[in-house]
N, C-alpha and C. Protein backbone atom coordinates (compact mmCIF):
# COMPACT_ATOMS: atom_id res chain seq x y z
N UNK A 1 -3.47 -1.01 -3.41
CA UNK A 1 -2.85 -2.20 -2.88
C UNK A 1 -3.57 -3.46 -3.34
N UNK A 2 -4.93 -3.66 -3.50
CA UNK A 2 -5.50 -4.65 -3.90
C UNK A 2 -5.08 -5.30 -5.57
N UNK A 3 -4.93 -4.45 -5.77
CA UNK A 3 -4.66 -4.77 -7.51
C UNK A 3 -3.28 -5.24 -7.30
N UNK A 4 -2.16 -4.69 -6.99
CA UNK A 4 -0.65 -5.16 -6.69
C UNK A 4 -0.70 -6.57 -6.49
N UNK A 5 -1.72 -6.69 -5.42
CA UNK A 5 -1.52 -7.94 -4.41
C UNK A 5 -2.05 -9.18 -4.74
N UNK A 6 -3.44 -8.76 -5.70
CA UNK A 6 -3.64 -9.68 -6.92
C UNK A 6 -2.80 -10.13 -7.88
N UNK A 7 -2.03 -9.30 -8.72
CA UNK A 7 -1.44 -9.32 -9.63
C UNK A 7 -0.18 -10.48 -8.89
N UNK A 8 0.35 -10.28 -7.82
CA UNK A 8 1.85 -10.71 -7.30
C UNK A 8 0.95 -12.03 -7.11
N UNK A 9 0.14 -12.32 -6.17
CA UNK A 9 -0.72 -14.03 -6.37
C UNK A 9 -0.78 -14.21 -7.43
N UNK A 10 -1.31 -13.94 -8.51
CA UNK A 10 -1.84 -14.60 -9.68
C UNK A 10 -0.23 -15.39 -10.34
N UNK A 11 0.78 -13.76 -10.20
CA UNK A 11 1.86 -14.26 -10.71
C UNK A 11 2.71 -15.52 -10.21
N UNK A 12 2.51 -15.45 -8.61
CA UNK A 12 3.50 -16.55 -8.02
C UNK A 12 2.44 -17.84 -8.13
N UNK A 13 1.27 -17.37 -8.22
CA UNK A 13 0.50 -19.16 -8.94
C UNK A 13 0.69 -19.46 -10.11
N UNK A 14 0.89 -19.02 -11.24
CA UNK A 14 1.44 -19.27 -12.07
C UNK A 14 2.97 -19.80 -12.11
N UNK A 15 4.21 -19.27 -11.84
CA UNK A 15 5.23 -19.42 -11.76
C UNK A 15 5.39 -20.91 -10.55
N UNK A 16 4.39 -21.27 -9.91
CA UNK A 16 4.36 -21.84 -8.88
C UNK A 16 4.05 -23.81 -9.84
N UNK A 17 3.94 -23.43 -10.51
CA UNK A 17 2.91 -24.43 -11.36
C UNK A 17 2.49 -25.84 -10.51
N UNK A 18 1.35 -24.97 -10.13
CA UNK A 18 0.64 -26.06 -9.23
C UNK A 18 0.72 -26.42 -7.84
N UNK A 19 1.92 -26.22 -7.02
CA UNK A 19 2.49 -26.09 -5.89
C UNK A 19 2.45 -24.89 -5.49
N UNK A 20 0.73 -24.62 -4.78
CA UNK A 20 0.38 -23.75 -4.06
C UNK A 20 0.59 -23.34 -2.78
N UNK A 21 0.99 -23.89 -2.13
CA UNK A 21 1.54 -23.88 -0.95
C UNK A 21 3.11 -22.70 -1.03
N UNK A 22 3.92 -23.09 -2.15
CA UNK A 22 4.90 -22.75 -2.29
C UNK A 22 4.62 -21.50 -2.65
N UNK A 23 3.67 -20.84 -3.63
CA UNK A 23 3.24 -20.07 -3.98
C UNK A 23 3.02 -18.58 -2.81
N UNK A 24 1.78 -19.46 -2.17
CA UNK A 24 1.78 -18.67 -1.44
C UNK A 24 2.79 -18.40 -0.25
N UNK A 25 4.01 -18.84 0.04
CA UNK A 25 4.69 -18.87 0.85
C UNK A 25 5.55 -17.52 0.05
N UNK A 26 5.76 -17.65 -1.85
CA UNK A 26 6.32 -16.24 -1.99
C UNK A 26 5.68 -15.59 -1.82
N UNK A 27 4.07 -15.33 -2.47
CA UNK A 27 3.68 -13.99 -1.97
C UNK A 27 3.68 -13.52 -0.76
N UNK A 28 3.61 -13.98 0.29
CA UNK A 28 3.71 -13.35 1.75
C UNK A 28 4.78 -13.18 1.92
N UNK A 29 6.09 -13.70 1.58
CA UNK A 29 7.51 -13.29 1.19
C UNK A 29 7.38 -11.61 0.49
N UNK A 30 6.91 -11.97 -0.65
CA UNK A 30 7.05 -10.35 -1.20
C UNK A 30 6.30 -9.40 -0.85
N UNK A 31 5.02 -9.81 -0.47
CA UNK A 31 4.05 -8.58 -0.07
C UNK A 31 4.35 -8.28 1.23
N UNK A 32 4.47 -9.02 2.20
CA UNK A 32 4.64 -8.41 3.91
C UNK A 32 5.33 -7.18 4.07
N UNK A 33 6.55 -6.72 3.43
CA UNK A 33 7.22 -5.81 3.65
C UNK A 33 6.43 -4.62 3.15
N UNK A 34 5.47 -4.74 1.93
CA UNK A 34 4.74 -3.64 1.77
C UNK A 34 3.33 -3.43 2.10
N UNK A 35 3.31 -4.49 2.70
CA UNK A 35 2.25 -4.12 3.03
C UNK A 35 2.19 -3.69 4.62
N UNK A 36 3.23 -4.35 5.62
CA UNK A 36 3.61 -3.81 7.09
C UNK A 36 4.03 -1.96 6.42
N UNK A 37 4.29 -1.39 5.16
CA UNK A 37 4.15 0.05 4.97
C UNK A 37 3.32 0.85 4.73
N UNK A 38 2.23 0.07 4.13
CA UNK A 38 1.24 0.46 3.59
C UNK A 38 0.30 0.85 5.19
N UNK A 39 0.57 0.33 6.19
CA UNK A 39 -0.32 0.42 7.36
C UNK A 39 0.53 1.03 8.31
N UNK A 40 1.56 1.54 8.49
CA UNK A 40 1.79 2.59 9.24
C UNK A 40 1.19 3.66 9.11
N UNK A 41 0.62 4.50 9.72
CA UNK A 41 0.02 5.68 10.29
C UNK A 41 0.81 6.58 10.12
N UNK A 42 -0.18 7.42 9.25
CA UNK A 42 0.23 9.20 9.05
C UNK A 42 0.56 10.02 10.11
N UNK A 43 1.16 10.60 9.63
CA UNK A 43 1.67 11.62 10.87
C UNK A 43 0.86 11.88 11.36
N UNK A 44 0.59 12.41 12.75
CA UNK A 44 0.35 12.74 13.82
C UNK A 44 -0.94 11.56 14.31
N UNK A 45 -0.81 10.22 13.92
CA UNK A 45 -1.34 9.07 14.32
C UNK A 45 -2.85 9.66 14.36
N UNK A 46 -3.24 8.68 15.21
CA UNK A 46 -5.05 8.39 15.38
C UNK A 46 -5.22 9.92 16.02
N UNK A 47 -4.70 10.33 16.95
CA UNK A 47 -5.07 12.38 16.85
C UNK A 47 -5.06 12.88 15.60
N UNK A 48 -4.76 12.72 14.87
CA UNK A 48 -4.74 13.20 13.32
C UNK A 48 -6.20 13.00 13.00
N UNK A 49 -6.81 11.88 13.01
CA UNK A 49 -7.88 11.25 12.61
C UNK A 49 -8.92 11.92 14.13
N UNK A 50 -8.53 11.35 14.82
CA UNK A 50 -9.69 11.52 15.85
C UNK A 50 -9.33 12.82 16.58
N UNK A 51 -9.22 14.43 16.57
CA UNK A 51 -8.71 15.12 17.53
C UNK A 51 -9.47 15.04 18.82
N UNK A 52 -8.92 15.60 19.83
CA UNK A 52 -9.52 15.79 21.28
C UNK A 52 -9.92 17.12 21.16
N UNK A 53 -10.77 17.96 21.52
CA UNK A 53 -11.19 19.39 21.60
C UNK A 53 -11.70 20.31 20.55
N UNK A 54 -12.06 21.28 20.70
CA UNK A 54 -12.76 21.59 19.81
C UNK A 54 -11.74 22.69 18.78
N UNK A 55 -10.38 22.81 19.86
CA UNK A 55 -9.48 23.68 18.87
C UNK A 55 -9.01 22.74 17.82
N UNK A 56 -8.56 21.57 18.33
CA UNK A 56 -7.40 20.48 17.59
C UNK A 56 -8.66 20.02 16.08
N UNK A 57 -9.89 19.39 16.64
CA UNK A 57 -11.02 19.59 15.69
C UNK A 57 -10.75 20.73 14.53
N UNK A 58 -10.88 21.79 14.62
CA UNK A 58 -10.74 23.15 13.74
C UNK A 58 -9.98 22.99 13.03
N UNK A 59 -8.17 22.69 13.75
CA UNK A 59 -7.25 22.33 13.05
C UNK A 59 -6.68 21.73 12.11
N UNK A 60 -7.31 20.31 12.49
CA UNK A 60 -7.72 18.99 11.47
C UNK A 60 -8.62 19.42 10.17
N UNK A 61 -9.67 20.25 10.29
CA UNK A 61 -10.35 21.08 9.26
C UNK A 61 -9.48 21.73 8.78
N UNK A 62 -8.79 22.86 8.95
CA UNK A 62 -7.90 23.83 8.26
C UNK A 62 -6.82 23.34 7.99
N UNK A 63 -6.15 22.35 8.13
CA UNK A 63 -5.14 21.87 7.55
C UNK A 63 -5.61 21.06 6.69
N UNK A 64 -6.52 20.00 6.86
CA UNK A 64 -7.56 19.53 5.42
C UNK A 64 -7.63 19.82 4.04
N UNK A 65 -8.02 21.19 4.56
CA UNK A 65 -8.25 22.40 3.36
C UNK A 65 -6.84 22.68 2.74
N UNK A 66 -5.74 22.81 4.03
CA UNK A 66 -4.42 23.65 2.78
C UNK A 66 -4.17 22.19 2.35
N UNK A 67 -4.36 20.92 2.38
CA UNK A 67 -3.80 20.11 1.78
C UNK A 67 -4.14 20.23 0.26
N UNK A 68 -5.37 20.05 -0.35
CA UNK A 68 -5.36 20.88 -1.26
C UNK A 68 -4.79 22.07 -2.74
N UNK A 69 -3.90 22.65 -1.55
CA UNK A 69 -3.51 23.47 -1.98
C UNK A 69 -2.08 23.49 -2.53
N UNK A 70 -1.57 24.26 -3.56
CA UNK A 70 0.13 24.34 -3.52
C UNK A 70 0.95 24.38 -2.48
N UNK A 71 2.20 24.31 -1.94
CA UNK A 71 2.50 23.08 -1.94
C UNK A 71 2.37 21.89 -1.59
N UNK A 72 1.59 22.18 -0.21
CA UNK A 72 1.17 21.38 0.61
C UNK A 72 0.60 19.86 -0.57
N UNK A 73 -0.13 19.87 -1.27
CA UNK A 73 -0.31 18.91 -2.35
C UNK A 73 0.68 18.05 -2.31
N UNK A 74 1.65 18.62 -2.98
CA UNK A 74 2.81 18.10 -3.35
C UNK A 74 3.43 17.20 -2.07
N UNK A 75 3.99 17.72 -0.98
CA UNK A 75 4.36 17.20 0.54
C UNK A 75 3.63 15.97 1.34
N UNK A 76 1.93 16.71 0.90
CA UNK A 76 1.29 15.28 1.34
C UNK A 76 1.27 13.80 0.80
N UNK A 77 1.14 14.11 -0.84
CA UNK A 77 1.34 13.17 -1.85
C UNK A 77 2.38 12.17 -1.05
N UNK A 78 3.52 13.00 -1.30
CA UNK A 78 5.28 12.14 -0.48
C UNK A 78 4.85 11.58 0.55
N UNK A 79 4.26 12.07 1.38
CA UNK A 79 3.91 11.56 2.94
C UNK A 79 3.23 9.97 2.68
N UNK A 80 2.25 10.29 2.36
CA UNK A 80 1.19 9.14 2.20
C UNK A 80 1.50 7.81 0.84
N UNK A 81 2.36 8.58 -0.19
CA UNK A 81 2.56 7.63 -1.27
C UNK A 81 3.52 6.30 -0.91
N UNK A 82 2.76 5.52 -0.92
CA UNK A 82 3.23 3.82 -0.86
C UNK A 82 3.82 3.04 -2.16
N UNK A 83 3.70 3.57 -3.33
CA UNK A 83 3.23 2.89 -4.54
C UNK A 83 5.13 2.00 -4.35
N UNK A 84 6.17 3.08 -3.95
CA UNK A 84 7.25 2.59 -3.99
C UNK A 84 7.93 1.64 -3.15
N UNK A 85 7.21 1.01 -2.55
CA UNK A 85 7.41 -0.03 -1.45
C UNK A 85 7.34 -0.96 -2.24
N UNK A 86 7.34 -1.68 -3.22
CA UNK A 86 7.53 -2.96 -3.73
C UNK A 86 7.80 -2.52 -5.50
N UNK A 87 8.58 -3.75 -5.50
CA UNK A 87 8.94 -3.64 -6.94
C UNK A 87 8.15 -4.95 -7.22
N UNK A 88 7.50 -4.93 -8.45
CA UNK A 88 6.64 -5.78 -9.20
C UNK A 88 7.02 -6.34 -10.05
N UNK A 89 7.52 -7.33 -10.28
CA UNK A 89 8.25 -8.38 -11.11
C UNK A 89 7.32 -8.79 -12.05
N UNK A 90 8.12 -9.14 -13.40
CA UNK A 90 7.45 -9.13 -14.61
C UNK A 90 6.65 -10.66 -15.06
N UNK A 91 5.66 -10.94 -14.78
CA UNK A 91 5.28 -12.23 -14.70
C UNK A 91 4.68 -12.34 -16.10
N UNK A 92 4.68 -11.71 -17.17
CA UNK A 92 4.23 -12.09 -18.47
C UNK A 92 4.88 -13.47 -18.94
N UNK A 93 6.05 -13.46 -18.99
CA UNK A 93 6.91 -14.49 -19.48
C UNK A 93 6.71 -15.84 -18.24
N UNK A 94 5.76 -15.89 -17.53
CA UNK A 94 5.53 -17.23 -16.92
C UNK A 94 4.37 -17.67 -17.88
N UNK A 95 4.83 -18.84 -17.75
CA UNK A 95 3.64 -19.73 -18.56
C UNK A 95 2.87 -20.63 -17.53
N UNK A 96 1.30 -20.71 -17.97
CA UNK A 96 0.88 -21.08 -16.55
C UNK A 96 -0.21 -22.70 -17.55
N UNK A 97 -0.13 -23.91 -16.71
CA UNK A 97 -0.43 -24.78 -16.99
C UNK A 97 -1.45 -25.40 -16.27
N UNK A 98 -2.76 -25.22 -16.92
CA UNK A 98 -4.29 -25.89 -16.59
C UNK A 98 -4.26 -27.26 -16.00
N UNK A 99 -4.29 -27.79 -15.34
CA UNK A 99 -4.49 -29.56 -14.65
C UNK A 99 -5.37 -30.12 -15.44
């Protein structure tokens, strides 16, 4: 996310030429939506992360492990992958002008 979120500032300061304000008014335009995705919580929320007991503990370990594994790999990837929450617009063709 950091690199995206650079890249989309750098671009809307450029395209912005000089009227920063405006600038940043797109990037929080374009990034909010991915980034309010990027911070929703994995399944089974903060119990996921923090279990209660010493079975749910174990659990969180052994499911850890099959993640790992075929298919589970694959399923978690989907779960957790963000990359498709924003489309990244092509800012090469802005020309950006020094003061």
């Amino acid at each position: 996310m950091p690199s995206s979120s650079a890249y989309v500032l750098a671009g809307e300061l450029g395209r912005a030429a000089g009227d920063h304000a405006a600038a940043f008014a797109r990037y929080e335009e374009i990034m909010h939506p991915y980034v309010a995705t990027a911070h929703t919580l994995a399944p089974g929320g903060v119990d996921g992360f923090l279990p209660r007991g010493r079975f749910m503990l174990r659990m969180r370990v052994f499911t850890a492990r099959l993640m790992h594994h075929w298919p589970m790999r694959q399923i978690v990837a989907r779960m957790l992958d963000k990359s498709e929450a924003i489309e990244l617009a092509d800012y090469a063709s802005t020309s950006v002008t020094v003061a």
